[in-house]
Protein backbone atom coordinates (compact mmCIF):
# COMPACT_ATOMS: atom_id res chain seq x y z
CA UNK A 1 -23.69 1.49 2.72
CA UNK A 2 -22.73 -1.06 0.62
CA UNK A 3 -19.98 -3.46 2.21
CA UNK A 4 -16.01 -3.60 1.59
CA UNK A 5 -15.24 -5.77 -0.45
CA UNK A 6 -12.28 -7.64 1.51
CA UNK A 7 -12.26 -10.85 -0.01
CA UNK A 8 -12.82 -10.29 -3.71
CA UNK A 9 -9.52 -7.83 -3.21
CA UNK A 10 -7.85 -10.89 -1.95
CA UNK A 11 -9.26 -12.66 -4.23
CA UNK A 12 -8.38 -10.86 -7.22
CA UNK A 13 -5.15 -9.76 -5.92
CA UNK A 14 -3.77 -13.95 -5.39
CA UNK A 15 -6.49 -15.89 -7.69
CA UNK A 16 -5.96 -13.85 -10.75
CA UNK A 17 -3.63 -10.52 -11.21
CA UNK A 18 -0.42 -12.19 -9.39
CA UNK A 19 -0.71 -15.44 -11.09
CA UNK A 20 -1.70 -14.36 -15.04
CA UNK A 21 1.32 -11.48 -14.48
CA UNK A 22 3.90 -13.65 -13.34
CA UNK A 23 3.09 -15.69 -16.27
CA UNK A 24 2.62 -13.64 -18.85
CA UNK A 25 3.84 -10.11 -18.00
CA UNK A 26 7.25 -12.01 -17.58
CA UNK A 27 9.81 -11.87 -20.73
CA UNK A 28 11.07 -15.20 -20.67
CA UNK A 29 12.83 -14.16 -23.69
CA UNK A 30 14.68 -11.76 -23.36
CA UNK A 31 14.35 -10.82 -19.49
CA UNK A 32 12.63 -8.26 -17.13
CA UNK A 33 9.01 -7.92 -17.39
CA UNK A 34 7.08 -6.73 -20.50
CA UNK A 35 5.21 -3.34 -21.00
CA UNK A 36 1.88 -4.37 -21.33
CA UNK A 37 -1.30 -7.27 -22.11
CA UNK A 38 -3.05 -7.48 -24.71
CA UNK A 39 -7.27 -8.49 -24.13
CA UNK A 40 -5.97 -11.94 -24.41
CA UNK A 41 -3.16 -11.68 -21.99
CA UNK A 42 -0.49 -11.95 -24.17
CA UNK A 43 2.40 -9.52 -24.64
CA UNK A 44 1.73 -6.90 -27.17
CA UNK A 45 4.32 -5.96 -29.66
CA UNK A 46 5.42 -2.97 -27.82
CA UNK A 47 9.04 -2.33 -28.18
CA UNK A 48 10.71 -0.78 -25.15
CA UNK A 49 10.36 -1.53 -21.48
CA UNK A 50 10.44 1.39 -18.54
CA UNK A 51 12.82 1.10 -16.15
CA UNK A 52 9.73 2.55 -13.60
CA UNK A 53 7.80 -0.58 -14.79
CA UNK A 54 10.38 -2.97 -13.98
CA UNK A 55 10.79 -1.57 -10.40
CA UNK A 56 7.08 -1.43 -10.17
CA UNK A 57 6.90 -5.25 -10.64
CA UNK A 58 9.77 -6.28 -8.66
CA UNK A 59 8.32 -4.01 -5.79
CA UNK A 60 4.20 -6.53 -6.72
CA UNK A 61 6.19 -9.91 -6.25
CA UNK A 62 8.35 -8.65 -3.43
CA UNK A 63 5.99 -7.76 -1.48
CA UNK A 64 3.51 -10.84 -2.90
CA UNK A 65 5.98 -13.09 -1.30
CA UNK A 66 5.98 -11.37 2.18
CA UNK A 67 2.39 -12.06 1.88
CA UNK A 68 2.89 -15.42 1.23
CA UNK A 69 2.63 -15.97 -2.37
CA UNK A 70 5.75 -18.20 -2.58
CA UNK A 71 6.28 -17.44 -6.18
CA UNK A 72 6.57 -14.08 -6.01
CA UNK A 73 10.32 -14.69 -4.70
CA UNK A 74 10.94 -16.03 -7.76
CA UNK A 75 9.64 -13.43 -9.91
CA UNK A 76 10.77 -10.95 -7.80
CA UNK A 77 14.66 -12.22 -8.28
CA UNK A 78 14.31 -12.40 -12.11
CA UNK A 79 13.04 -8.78 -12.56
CA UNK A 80 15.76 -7.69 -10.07
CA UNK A 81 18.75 -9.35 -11.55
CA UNK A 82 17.42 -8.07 -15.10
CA UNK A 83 17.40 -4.65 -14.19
CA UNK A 84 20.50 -4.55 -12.14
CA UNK A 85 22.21 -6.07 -15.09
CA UNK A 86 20.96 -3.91 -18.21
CA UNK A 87 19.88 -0.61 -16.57
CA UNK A 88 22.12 0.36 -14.18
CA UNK A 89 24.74 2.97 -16.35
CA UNK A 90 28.25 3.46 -15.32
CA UNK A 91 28.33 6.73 -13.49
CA UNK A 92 25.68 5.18 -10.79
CA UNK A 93 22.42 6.87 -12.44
CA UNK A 94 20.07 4.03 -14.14
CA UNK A 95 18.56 4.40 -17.40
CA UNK A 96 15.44 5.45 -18.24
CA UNK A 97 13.95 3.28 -21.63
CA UNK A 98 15.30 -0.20 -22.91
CA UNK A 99 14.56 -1.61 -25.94
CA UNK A 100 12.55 -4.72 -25.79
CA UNK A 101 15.68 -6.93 -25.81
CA UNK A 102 17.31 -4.85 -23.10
CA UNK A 103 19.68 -2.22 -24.74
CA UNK A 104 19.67 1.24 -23.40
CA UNK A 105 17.39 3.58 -25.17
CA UNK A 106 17.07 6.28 -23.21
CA UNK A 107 19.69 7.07 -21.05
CA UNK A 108 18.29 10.28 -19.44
CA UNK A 109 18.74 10.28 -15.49
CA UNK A 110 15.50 10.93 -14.28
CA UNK A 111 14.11 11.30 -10.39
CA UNK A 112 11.28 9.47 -11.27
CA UNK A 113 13.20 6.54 -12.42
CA UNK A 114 15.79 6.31 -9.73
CA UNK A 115 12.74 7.03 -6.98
CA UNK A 116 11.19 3.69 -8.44
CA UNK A 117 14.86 2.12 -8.34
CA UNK A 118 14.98 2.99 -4.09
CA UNK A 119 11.54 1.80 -4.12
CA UNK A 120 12.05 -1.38 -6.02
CA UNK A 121 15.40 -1.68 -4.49
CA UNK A 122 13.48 -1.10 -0.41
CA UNK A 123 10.80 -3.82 -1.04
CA UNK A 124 13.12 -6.76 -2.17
CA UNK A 125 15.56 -6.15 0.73
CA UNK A 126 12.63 -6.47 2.36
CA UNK A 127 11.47 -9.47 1.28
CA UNK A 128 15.17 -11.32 0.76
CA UNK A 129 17.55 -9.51 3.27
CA UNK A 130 19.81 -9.40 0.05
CA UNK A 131 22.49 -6.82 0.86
CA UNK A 132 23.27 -6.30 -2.59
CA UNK A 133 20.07 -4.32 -3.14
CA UNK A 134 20.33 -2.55 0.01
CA UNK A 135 23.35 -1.38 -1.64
CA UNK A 136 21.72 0.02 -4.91
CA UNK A 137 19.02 1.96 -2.63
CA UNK A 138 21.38 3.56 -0.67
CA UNK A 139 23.52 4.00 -3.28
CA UNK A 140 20.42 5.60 -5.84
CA UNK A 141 19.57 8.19 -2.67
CA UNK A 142 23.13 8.86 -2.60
CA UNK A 143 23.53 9.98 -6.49
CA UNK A 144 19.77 11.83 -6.03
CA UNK A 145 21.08 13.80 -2.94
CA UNK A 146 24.65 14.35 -4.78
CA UNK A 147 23.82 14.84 -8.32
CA UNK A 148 20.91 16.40 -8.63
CA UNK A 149 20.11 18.75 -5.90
CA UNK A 150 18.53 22.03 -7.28
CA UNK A 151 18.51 25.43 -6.05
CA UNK A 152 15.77 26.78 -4.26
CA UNK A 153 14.47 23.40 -2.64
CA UNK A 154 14.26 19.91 -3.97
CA UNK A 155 15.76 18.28 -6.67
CA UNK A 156 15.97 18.48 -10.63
CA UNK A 157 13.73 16.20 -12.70
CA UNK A 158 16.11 15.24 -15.17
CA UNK A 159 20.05 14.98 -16.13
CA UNK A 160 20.16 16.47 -18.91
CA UNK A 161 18.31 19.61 -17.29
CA UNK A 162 15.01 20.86 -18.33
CA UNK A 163 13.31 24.26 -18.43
CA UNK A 164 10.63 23.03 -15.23
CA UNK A 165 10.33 21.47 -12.16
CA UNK A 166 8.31 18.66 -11.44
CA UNK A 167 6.43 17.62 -8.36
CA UNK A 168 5.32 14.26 -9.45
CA UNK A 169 8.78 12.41 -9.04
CA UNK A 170 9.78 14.46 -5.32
CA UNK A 171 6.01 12.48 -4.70
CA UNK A 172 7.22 9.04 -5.24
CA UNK A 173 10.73 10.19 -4.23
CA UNK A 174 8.74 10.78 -0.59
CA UNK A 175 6.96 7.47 -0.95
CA UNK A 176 10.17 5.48 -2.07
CA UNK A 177 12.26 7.44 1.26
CA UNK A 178 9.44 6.09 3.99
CA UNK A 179 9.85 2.65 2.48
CA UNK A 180 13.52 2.65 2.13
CA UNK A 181 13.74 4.07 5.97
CA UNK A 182 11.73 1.38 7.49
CA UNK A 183 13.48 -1.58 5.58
CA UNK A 184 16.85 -0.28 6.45
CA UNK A 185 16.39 1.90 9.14
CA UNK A 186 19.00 4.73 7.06
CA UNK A 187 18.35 8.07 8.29
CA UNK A 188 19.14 9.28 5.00
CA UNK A 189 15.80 7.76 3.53
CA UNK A 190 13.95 9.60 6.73
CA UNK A 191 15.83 13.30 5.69
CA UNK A 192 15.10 13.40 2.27
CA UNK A 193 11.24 12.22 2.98
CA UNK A 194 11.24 15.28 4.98
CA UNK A 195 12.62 17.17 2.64
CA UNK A 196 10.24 16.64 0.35
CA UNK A 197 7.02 16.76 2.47
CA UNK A 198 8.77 20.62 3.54
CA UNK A 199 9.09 20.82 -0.32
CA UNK A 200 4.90 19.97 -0.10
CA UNK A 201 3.58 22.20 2.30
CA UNK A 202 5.73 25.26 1.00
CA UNK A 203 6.17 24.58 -2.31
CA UNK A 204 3.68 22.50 -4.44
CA UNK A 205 0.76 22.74 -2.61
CA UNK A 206 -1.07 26.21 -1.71
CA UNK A 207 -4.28 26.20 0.30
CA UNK A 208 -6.25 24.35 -1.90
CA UNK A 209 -4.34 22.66 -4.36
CA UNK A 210 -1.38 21.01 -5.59
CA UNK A 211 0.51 22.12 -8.58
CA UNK A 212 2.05 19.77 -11.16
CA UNK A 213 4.80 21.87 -12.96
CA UNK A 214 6.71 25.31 -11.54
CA UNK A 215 9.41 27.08 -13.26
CA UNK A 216 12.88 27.74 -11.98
CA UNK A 217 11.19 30.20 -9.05
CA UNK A 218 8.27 27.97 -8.30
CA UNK A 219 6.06 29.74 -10.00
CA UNK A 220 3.09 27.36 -11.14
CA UNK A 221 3.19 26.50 -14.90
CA UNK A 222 -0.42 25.53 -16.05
CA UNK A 223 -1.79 22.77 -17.21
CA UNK A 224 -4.13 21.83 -14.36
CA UNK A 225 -4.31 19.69 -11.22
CA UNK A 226 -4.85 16.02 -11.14
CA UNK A 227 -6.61 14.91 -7.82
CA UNK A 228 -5.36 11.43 -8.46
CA UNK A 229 -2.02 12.90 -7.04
CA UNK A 230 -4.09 14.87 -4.09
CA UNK A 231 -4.98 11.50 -3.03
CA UNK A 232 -1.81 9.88 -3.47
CA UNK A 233 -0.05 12.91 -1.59
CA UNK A 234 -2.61 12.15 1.25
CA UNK A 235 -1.64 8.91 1.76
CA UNK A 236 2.21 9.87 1.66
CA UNK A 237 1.72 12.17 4.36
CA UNK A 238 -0.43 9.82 6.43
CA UNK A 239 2.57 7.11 6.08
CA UNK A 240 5.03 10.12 7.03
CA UNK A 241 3.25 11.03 9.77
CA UNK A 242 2.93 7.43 11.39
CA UNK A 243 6.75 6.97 10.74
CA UNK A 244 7.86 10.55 12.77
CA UNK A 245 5.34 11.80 14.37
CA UNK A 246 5.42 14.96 12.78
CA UNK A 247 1.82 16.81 12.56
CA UNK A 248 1.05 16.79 8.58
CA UNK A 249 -2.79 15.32 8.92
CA UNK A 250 -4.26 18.62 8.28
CA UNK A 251 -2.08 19.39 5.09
CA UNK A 252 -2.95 15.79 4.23
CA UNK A 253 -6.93 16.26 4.83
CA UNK A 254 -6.52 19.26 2.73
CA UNK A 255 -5.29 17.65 0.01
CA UNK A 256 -7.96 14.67 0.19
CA UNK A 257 -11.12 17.65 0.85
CA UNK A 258 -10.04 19.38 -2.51
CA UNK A 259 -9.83 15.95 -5.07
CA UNK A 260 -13.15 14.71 -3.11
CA UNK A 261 -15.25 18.10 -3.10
CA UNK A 262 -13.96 18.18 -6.97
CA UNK A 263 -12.39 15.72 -8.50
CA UNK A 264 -15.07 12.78 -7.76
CA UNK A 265 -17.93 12.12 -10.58
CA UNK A 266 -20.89 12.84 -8.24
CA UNK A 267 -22.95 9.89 -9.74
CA UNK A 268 -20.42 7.20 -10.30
CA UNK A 269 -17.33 8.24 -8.00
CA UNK A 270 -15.01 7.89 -11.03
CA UNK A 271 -11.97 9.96 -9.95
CA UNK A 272 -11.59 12.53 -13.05
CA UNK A 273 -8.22 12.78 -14.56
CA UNK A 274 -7.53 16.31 -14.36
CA UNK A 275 -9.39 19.77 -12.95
CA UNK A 276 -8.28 23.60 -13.15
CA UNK A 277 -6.91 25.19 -9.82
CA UNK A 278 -10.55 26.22 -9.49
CA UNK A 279 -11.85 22.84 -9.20
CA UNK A 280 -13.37 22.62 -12.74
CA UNK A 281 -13.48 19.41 -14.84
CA UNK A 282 -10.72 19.69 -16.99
CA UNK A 283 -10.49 15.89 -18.04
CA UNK A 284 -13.59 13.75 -17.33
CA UNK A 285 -11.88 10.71 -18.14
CA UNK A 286 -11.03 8.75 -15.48
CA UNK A 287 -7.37 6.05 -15.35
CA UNK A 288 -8.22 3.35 -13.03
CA UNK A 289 -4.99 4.62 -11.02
CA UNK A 290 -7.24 7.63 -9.97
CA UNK A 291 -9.57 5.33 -8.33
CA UNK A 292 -7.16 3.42 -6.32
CA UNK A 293 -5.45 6.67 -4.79
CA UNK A 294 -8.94 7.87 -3.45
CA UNK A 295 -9.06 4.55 -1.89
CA UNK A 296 -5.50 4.91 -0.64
CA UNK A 297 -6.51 7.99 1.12
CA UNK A 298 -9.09 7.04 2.81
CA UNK A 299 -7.00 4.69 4.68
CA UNK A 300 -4.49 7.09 5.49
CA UNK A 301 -7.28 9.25 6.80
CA UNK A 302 -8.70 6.49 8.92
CA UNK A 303 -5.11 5.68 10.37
CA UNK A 304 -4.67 9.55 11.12
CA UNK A 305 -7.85 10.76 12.41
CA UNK A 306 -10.59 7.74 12.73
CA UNK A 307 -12.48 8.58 9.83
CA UNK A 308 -14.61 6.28 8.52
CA UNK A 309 -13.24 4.74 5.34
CA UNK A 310 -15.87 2.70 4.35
CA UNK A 311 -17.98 5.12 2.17
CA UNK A 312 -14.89 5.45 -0.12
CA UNK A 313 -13.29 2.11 -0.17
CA UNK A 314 -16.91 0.81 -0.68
CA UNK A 315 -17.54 3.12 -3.64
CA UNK A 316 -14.34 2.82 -5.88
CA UNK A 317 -14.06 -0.90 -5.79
CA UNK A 318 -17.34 -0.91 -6.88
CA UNK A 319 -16.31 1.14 -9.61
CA UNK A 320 -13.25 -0.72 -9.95
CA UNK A 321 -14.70 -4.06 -10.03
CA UNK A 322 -17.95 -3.24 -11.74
CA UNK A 323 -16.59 -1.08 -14.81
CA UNK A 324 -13.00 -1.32 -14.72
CA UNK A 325 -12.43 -5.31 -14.09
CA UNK A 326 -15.74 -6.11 -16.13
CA UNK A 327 -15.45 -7.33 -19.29
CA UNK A 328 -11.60 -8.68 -19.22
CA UNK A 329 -10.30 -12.00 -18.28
CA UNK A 330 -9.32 -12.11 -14.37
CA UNK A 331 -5.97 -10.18 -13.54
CA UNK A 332 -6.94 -7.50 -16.39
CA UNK A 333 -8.48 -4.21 -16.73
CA UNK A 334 -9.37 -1.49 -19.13
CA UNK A 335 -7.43 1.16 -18.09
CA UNK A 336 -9.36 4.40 -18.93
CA UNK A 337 -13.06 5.41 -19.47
CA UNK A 338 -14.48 8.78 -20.46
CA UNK A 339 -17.33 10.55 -18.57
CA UNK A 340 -19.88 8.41 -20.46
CA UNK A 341 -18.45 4.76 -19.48
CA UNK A 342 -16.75 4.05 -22.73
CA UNK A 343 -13.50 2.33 -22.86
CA UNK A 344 -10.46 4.75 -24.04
CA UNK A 345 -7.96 2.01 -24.37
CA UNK A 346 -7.58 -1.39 -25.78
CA UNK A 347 -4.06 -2.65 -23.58
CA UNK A 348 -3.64 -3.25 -19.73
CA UNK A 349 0.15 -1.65 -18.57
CA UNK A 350 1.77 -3.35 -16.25
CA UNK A 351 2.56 -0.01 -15.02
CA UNK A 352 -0.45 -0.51 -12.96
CA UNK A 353 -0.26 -3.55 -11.42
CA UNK A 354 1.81 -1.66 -8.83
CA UNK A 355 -1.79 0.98 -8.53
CA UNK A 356 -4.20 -2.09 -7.64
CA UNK A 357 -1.74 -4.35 -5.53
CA UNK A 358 -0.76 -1.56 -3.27
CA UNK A 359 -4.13 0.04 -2.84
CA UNK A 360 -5.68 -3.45 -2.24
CA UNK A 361 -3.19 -4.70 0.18
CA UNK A 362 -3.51 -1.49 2.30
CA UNK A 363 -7.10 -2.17 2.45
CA UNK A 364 -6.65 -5.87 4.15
CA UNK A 365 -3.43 -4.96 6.19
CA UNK A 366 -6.14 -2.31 7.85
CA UNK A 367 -8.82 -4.83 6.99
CA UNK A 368 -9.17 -5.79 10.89
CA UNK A 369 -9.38 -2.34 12.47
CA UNK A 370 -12.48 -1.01 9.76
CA UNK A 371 -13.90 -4.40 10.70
CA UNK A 372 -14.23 -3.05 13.82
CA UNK A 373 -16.10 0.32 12.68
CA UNK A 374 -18.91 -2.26 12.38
């Protein structure tokens, strides 16, 4: 078994990725934080910025500076004034697209956009007790819970409506709840998390797998699975669990056994993007964000039920670092390869960032318990 790769995580994660981001994924311009690098690691000429990037980057330098990476306050404060500022719209929602100087785009509420907001929103309370952002989580769970409840369970995708439901933005709704309840200690955060988990076990995932898109009934609408999001619901429920107690590790070993058994390239462990219900490769390709939620899962595994997390962690940063960091400057990647190791894209989003940071720091916060498994 080859060995986890602790400090070349840290290393990458402090040494390179924080530093080149905060220096050149920042708009010094015009504000917030820009869309994505180009193989240089300079801004490319894109010409909108996500609101879900923004809060994905002020959640990496939040949490940066609890580590101790004293800049990360800094950078932190300057994505979070920016998007308070030019995103927030008038009726309490938040935008979803701004132009690269910071006009509103795309106004369209959207669950995915406001879960980021509570997430962005939980991590830099976190890291600067500032009430004011306190205020815009609970206030963002508060429009969610108010103005866009759906019948049947859960919680509409968009304002205006659409013709499906989407489980992708109840996930990171789940994952933005757990970290909004343990920085605030609201028990609002902790009810809709369980909301959505119930939404989980009786809704999007059946015995085997976890659909993407119903219609109005919750009837699946096809398309495929993506095990990237079995892993990342794995790790969810793992987090849920250690928060309440509540018994959800063999929904969430369920989820894991089905992207594993399938969804892993048996030769390189490339997570593929997408499979049918039936566990066939639908999309060999493989987004680096794939490979850092089958190392996310692992851990929540480990912290669940003991089991060993080494194989996997040991595997996909190998992957990572080997094809995915290889052949960039430090603090960049190439974010997709097919099923023959050739690069599929030319720019590194920042949308990422978030991916790699998390998935590494997980590793060394658990670092001295696997060390132990020794």
């Amino acid at each position: 078994m080859n060995p986890v790769p602790f400090e070349a995580a840290r290393a990458w994660m402090f040494e390179a990725a924080l530093p080149l981001w905060a220096d050149k994924g920042v708009d010094r311009i015009d504000g917030g934080f820009y869309e994505e690098l180009d193989p240089a690691g300079c801004p490319t000429t894109c010409a909108f910025k996500r609101v879900r990037v923004m809060c994905r980057q002020i959640y990496v330098f939040s949490h940066a500076a609890l580590l101790g990476w004293k800049q990360g306050a800094d950078v932190s404060e300057w994505g979070y004034k920016y998007l308070v500022t030019q995103a927030r719209l008038r009726d309490g929602g938040w935008a979803r697209v701004l132009s690269r100087r910071g006009a509103v785009i795309d106004s369209t509420i959207d669950l995915y956009e406001l879960a980021f907001v509570i997430f962005a929103m939980s991590w830099r309370y976190r890291a600067s007790a500032d009430t004011e952002a306190r205020n815009h989580a609970v206030e963002a769970i508060n429009f969610v819970r108010t103005r866009m409840r759906a019948p049947n369970g859960g919680f509409w995708h968009s304002l205006p409506l659409t013709d499906t439901r989407e489980q992708n933005p109840h996930m990171h709704l789940a994952e933005a709840c757990l970290v909004a309840f343990e920085a605030t200690g609201e028990e609002i955060f902790l009810d809709t998390a369980r909301e959505v988990v119930q939404l989980f076990a009786t809704r999007f995932f059946d015995p085997r797998t976890l659909g993407e898109r119903f219609d109005q009934t919750w009837a699946r609408v096809g398309g495929g699975v993506e095990p990237g999001h079995h892993f990342e619901w794995t790790w969810i429920l793992a987090h849920y669990q250690r928060l309440t107690g509540e018994p959800v590790a063999t929904l969430a070993a369920r989820s894991a056994d089905f992207a594993e058994r399938y969804g892993v390239d048996p030769g390189t462990y490339a997570v593929y993007d997408a499979l049918t219900e039936e566990g066939d490769v639908l999309q060999s390709s493989s987004r680096i964000w794939t490979n850092t939620e089958r190392m996310k899962a692992a851990l929540g595994l480990f912290e669940l039920d003991g089991c060993d997390p080494r194989p996997a962690l040991a595997s996909s940063c190998g992957l990572i670092f080997g094809r995915y960091f290889a052949n960039n400057i430090p603090g960049l990647w190439t974010d997709q390869f097919d099923a023959f190791s050739k690069p599929l894209t030319t720019t590194t989003p920042a949308s990422c960032v978030y991916h790699l940071f998390l998935a590494f720091s997980e590793m060394l916060r658990l670092e001295p318990q696997i060390a132990k498994l020794a």
